[in-house]
Structures are given as structure tokens and as C-alpha cells.
C-alpha atoms as a PDB file:
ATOM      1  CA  UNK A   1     -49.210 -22.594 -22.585  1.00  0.00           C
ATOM      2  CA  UNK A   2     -48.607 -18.860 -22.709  1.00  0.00           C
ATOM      3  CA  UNK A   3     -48.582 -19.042 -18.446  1.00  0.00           C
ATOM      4  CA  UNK A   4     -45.517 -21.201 -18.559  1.00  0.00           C
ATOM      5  CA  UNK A   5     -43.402 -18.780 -20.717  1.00  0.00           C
ATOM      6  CA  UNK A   6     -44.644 -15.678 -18.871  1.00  0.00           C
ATOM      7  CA  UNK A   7     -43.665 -17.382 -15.649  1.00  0.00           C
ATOM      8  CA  UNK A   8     -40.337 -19.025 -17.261  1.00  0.00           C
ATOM      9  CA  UNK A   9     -39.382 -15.544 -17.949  1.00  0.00           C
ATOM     10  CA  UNK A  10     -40.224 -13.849 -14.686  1.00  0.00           C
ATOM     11  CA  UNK A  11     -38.101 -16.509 -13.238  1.00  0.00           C
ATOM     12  CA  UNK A  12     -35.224 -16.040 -15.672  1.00  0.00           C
ATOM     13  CA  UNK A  13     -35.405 -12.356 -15.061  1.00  0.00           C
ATOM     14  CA  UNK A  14     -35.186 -12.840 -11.127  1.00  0.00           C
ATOM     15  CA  UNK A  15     -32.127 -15.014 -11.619  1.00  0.00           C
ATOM     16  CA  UNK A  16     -30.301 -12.328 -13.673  1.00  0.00           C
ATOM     17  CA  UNK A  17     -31.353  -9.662 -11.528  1.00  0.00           C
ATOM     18  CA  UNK A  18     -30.372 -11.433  -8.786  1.00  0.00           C
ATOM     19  CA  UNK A  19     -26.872 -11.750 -10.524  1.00  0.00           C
ATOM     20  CA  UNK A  20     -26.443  -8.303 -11.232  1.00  0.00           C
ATOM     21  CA  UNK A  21     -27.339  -6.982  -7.530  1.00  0.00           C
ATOM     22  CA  UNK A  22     -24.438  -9.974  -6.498  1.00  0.00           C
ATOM     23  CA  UNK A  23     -21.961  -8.716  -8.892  1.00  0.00           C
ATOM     24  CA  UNK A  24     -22.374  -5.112  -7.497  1.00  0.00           C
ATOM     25  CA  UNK A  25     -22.224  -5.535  -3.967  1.00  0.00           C
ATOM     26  CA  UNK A  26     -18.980  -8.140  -4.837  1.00  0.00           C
ATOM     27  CA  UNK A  27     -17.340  -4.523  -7.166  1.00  0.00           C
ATOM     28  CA  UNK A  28     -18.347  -2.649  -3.976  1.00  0.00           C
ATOM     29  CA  UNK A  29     -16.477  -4.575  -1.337  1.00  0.00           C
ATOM     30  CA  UNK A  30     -13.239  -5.023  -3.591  1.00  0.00           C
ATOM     31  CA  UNK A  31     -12.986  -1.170  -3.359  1.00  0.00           C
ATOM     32  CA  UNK A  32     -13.363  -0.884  -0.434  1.00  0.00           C
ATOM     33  CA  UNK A  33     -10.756  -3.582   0.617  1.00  0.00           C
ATOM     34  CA  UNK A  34      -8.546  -2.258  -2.044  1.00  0.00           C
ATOM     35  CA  UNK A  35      -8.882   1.832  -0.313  1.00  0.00           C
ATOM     36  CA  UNK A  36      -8.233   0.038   3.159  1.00  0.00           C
ATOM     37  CA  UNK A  37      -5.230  -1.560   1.919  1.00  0.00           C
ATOM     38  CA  UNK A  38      -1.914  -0.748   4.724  1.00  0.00           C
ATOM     39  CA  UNK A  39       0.811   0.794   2.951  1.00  0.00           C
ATOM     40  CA  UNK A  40       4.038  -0.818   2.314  1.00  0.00           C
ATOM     41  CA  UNK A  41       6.669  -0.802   5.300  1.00  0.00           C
ATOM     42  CA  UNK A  42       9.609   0.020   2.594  1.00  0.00           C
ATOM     43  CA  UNK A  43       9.087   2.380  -0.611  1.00  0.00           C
ATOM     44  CA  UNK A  44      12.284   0.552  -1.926  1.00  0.00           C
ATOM     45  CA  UNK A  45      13.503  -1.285  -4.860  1.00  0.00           C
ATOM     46  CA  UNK A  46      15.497  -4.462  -4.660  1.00  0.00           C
ATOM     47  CA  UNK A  47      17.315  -3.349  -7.324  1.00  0.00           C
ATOM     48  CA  UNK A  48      17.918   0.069  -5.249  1.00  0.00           C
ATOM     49  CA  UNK A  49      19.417  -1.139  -2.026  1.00  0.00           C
ATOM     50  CA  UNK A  50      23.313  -0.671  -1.809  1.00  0.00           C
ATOM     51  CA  UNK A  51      23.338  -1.767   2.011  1.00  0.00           C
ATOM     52  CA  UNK A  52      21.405  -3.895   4.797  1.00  0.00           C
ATOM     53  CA  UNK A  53      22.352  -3.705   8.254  1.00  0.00           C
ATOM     54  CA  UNK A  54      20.644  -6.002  11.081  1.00  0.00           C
ATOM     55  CA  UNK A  55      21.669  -4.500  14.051  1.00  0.00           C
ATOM     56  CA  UNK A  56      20.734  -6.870  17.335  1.00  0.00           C
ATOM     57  CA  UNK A  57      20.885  -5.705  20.985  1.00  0.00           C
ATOM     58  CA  UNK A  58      23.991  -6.711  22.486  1.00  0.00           C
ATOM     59  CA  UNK A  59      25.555  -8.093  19.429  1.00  0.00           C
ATOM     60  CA  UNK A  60      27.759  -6.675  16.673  1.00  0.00           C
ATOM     61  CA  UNK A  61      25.599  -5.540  13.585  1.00  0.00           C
ATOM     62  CA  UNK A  62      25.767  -7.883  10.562  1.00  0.00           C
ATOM     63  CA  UNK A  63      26.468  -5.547   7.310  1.00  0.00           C
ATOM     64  CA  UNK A  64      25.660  -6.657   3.845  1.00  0.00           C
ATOM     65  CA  UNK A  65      26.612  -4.562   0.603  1.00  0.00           C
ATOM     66  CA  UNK A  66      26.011  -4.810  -2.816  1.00  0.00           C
ATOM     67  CA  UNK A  67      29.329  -5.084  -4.795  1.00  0.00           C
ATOM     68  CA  UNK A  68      30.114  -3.863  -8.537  1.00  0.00           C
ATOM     69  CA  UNK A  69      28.633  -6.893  -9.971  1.00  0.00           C
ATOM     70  CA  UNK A  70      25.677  -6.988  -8.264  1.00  0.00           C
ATOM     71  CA  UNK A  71      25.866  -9.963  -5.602  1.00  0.00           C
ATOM     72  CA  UNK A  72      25.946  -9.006  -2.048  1.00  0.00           C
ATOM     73  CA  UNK A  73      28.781  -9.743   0.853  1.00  0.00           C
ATOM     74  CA  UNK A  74      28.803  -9.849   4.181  1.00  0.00           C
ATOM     75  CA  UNK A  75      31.484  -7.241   5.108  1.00  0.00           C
ATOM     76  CA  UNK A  76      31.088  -7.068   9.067  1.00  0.00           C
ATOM     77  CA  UNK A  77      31.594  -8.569  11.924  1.00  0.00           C
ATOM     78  CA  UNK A  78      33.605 -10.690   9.357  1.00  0.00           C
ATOM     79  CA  UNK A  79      34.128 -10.660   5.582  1.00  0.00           C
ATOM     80  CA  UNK A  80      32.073 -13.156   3.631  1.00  0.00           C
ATOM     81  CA  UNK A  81      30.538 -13.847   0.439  1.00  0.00           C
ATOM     82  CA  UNK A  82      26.480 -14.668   1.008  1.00  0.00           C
ATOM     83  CA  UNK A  83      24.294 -16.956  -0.913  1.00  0.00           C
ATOM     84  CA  UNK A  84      22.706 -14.815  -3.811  1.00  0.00           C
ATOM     85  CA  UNK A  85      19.255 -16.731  -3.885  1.00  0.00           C
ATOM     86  CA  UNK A  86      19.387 -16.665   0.004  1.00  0.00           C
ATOM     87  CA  UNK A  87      20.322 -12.352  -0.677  1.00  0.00           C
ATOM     88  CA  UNK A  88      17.840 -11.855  -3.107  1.00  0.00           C
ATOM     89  CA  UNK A  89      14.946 -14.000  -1.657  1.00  0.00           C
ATOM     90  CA  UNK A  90      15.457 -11.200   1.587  1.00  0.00           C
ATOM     91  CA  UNK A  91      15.669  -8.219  -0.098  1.00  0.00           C
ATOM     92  CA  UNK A  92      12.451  -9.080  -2.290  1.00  0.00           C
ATOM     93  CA  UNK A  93      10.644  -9.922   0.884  1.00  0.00           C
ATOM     94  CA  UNK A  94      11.882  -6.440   2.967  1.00  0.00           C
ATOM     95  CA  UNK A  95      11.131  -4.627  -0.481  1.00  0.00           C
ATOM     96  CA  UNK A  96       7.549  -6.119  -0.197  1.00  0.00           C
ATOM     97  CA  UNK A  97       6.635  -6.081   3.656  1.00  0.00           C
ATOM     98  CA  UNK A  98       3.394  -4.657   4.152  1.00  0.00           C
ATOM     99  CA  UNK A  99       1.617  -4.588   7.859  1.00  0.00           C
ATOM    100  CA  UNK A 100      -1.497  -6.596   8.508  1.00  0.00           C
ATOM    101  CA  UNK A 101      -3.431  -3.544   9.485  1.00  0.00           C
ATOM    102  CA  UNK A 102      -2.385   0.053  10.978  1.00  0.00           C
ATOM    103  CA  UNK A 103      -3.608   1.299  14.068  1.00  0.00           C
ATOM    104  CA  UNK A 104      -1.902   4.838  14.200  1.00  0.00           C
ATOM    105  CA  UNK A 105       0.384   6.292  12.023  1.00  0.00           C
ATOM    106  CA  UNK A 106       1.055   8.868  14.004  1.00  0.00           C
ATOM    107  CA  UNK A 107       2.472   7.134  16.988  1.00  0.00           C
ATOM    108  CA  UNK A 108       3.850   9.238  20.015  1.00  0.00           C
ATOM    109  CA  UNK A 109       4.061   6.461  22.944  1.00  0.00           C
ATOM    110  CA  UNK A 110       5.768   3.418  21.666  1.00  0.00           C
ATOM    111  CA  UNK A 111       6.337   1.892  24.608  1.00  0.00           C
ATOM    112  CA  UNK A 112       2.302   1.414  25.083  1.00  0.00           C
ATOM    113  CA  UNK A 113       2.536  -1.204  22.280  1.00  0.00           C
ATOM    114  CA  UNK A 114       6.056  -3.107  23.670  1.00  0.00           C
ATOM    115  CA  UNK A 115       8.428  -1.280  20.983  1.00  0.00           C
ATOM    116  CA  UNK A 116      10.203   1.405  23.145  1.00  0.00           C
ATOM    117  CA  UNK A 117      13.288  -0.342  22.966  1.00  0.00           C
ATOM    118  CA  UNK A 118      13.462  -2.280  20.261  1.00  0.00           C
ATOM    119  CA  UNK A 119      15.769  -6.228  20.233  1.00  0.00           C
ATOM    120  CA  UNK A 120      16.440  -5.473  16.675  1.00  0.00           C
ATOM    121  CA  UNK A 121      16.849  -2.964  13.916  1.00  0.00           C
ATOM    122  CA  UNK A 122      16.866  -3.698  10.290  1.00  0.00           C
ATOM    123  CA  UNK A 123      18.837  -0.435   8.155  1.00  0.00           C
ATOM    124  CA  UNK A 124      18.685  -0.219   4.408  1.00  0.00           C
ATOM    125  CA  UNK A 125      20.435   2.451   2.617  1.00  0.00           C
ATOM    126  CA  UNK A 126      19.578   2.950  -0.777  1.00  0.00           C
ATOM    127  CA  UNK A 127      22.183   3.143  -3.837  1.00  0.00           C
ATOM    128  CA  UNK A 128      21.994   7.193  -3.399  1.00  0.00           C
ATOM    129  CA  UNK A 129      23.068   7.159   0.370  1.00  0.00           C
ATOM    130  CA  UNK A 130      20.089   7.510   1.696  1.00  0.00           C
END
């Protein structure tokens, strides 16, 4: 009788041992996927963007700007009033681009990665100018 709660115990002890090592080795990788984490594209605020300009290779550059009240308009090549949903799903989505992975961030030689010239060009100017 005593042999079954001795080894009942030893096995309930391996289990929660077993559980512990797991939940370490889980805490362990989340760092370090966490530390590798890429860092953001833009260090902007939807709220702090005053102006987006796509600018396309051969084309004229589309300009957007934030007016008084807060909803953006397209004020080149032509004058127009944008969808604010459309606007603001965007700018969230520029204000939250990350890269999958970096390779260098020091890059000297664009062109070995197909980006000398590039088709298009995304500006955003801030609310301070910059």
C-alpha cells in the first residue's frame, strides 16, 4: 500500500517538474523573440501627421493634408475631399509598419537588393514640419 503512494508521488513530482522546465524554456524563447523584434518603419503618431505625399515615378505626386478639423483632403494633382475611414485606416497602418526582419541597417549599396531607384516614395511630414 505504502509502494503505490511513494510511486504516485514520484510520478506527480515528474509531471510538475516536467511543467516547470516547459514553462521556462517557453519565458526563455518569448524574450528572446521579443529582443529580436524589427523596429518600426515610422516613429510617428497618427494623430501627428499634418501631410502624406505618394510620389510615383512618372506621375504627379498625390498630396493629402490634414485640415483644421481634423479630416484629411486631397489637395494635389486635384482638390478633393477623401474618405475619413479610408484616411484613417492608412495612416494607422503607415504609423504601424514594421519590417518582417532586418538584414542591415546600415545599408551602403541599395541597388544590390533592387531599391536604387525606387517606383515609389511615400513622404509624411509631421504637424511640426518635419
Amino acid at each position: 500500500m505504502k509502494f503505490k503512494g511513494i510511486l504516485f508521488g514520484a510520478l506527480l513530482l515528474a509531471v510538475l517538474g516536467g511543467a516547470v522546465f516547459w514553462a521556462n524554456k517557453y519565458a526563455e524563447n518569448k524574450d528572446k523573440e521579443s529582443a529580436k523584434d524589427p523596429p518600426k518603419v515610422l516613429a510617428v503618431l497618427e494623430v501627428d501627421m499634418a501631410q502624406l505625399e505618394i510620389l510615383k515615378r512618372g506621375e504627379s505626386p498625390v498630396v493629402m493634408k490634414r485640415g483644421a478639423n481634423g479630416g484629411w483632403n486631397i489637395t494635389s494633382p486635384v482638390q478633393l475631399r477623401t474618405d475619413a475611414d479610408a484616411i484613417s485606416q492608412m495612416m494607422q497602418a503607415l504609423a504601424n509598419l514594421s519590417p518582417d526582419s532586418v538584414i542591415d541597417e546600415n545599408i551602403a549599396n541599395w541597388e544590390a537588393f533592387g531599391l536604387k531607384d525606387a517606383v515609389a516614395e511615400i513622404r509624411v511630414t509631421k504637424k511640426d514640419g518635419k
